[in-house]
C-alpha atoms as a PDB file:
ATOM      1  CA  UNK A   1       1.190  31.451 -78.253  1.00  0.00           C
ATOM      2  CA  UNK A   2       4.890  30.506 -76.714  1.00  0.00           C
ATOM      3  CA  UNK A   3       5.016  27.269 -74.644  1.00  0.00           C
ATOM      4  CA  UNK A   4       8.190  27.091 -72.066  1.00  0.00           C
ATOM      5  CA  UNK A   5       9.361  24.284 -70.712  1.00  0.00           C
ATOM      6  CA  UNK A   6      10.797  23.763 -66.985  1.00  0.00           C
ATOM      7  CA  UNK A   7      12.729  21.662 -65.066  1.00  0.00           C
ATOM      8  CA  UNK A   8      15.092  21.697 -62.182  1.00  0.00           C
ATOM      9  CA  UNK A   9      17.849  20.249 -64.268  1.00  0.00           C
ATOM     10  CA  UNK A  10      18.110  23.032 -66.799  1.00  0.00           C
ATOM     11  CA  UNK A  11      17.587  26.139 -68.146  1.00  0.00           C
ATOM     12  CA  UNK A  12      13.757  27.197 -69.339  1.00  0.00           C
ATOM     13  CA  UNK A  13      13.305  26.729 -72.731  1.00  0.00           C
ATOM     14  CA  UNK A  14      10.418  28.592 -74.656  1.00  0.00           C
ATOM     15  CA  UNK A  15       9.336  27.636 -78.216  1.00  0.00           C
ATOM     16  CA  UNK A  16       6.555  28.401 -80.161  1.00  0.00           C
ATOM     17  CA  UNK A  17       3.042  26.681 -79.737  1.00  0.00           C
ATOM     18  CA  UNK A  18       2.532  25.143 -82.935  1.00  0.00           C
ATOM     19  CA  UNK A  19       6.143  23.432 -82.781  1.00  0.00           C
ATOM     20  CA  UNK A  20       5.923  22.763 -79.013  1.00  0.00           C
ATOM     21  CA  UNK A  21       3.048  20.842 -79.447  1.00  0.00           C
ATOM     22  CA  UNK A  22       3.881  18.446 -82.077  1.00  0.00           C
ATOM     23  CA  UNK A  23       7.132  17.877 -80.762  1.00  0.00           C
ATOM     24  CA  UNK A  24       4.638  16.973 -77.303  1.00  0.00           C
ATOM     25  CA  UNK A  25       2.559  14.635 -79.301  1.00  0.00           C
ATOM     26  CA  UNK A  26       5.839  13.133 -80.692  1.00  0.00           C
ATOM     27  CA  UNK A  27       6.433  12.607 -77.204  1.00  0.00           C
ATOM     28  CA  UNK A  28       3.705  10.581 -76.808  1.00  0.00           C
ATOM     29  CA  UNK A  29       1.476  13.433 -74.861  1.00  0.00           C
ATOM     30  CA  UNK A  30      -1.664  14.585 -75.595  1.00  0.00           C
ATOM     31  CA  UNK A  31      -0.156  18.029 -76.466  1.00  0.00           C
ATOM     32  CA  UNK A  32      -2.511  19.964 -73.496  1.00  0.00           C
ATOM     33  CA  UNK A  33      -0.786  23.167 -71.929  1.00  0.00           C
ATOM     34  CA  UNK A  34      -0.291  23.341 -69.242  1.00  0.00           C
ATOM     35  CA  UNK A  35       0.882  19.932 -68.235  1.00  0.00           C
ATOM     36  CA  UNK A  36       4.202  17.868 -66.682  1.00  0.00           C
ATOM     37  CA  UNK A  37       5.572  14.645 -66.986  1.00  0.00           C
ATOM     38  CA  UNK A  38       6.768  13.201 -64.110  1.00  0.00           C
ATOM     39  CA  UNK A  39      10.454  11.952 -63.706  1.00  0.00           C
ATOM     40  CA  UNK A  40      10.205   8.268 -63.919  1.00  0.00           C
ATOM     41  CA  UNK A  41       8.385   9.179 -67.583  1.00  0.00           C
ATOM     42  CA  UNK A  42      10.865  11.209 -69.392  1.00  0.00           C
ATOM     43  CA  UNK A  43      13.323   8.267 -70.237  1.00  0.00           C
ATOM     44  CA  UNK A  44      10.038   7.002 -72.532  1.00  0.00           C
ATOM     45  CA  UNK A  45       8.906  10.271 -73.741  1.00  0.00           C
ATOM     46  CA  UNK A  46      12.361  11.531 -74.615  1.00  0.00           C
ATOM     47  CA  UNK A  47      13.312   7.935 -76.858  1.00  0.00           C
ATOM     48  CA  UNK A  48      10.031   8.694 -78.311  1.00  0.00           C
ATOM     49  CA  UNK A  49      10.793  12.019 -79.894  1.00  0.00           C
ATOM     50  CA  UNK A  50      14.047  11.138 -80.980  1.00  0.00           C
ATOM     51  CA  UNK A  51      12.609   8.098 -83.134  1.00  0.00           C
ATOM     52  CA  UNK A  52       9.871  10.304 -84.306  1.00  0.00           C
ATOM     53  CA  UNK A  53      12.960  13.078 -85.155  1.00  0.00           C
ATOM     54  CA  UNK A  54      14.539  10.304 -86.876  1.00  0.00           C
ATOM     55  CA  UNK A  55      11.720   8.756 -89.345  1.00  0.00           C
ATOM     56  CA  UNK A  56      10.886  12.722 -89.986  1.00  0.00           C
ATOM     57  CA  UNK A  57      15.365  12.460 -91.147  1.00  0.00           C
ATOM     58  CA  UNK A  58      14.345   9.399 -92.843  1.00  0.00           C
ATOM     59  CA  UNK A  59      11.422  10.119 -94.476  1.00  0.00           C
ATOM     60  CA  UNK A  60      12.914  13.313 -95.988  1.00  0.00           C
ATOM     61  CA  UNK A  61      10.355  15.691 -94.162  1.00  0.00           C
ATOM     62  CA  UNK A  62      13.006  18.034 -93.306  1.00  0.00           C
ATOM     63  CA  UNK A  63      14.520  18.886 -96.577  1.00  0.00           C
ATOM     64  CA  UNK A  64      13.876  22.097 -98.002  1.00  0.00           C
ATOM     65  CA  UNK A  65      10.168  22.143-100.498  1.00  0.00           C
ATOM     66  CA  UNK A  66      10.818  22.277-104.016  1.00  0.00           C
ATOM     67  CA  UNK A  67      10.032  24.929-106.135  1.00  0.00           C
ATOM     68  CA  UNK A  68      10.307  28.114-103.300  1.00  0.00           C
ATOM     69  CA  UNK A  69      10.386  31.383-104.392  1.00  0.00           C
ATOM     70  CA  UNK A  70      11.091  34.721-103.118  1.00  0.00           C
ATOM     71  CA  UNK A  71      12.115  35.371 -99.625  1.00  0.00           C
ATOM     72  CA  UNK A  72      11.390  31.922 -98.766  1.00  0.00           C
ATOM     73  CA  UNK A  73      14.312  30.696-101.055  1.00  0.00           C
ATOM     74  CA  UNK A  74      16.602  32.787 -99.376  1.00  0.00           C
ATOM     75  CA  UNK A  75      16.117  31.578 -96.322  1.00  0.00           C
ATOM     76  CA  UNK A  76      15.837  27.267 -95.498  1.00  0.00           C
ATOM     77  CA  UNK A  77      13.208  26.000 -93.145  1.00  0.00           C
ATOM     78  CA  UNK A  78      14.372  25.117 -89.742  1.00  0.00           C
ATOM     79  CA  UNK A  79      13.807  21.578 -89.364  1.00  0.00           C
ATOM     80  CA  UNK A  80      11.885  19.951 -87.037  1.00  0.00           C
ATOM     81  CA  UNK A  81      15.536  18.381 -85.693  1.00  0.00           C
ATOM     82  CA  UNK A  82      16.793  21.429 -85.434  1.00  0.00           C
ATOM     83  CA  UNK A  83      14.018  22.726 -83.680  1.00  0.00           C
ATOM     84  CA  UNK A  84      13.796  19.842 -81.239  1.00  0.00           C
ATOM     85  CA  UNK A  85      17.238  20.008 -80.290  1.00  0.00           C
ATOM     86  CA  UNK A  86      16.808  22.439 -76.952  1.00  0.00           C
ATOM     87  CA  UNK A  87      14.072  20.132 -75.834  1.00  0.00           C
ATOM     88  CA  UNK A  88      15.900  16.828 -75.875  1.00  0.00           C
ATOM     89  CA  UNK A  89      18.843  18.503 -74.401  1.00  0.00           C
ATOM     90  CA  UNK A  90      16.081  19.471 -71.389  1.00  0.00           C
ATOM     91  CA  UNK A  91      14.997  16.410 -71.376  1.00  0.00           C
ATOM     92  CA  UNK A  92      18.721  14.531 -71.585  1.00  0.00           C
ATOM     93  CA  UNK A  93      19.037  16.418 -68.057  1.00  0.00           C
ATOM     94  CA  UNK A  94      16.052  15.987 -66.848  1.00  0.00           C
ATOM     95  CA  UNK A  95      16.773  12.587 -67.031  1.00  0.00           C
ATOM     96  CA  UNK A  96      20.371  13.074 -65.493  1.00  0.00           C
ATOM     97  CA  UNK A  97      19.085  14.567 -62.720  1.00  0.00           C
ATOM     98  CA  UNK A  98      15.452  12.326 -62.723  1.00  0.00           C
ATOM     99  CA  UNK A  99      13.572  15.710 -62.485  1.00  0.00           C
ATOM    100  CA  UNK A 100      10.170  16.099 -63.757  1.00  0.00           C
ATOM    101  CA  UNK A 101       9.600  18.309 -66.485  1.00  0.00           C
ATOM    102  CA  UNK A 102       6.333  21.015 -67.089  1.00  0.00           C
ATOM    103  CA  UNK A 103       5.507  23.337 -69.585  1.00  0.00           C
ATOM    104  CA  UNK A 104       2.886  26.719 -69.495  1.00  0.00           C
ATOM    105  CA  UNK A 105       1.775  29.324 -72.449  1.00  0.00           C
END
């Protein structure tokens, strides 16, 4: 499943499910698509994924596993920063602009 997320104040951004929806329950959502969050709500949700992105920094969760072999050791993880990024750029403009923002498979 792909998840993309919309608003007026910036490109669409499409992700996969499994990522899009921890990064919405990181926002504080319940993770459902299709949903929205309405303007006035993004300042919240967006402060709330980047502390969650931060304790994952903190915590170490985005380092590389030990002990990888094969392909996988040629090749890091994305982290779950990394991955974020596009959506808290949306949702930096979405607040700019106070646009609501929605997301659909």
């Amino acid at each position: 499943m792909l998840v993309t997320f919309r608003t007026n104040a910036y490109a669409n951004i499409t992700m996969f499910g499994d990522v899009a929806i921890r990064l919405l329950k990181l926002m504080g959502h319940s993770g459902t698509v299709p949903s929205a969050i309405l303007a006035e709500d993004v300042p919240a949700a967006l402060e709330r994924l980047k502390a969650a992105i931060a304790a994952d920094k903190a915590a170490g969760a985005d380092t590389p596993a030990a002990g990888t072999q094969g392909d996988e050791a040629e090749e890091p993880p994305v982290s779950l920063a990394n991955r974020a990024l596009p959506l808290i750029e949306l949702l930096e403009a979405a607040v700019k602009r106070k646009s609501d923002v929605m997301w659909d498979r």
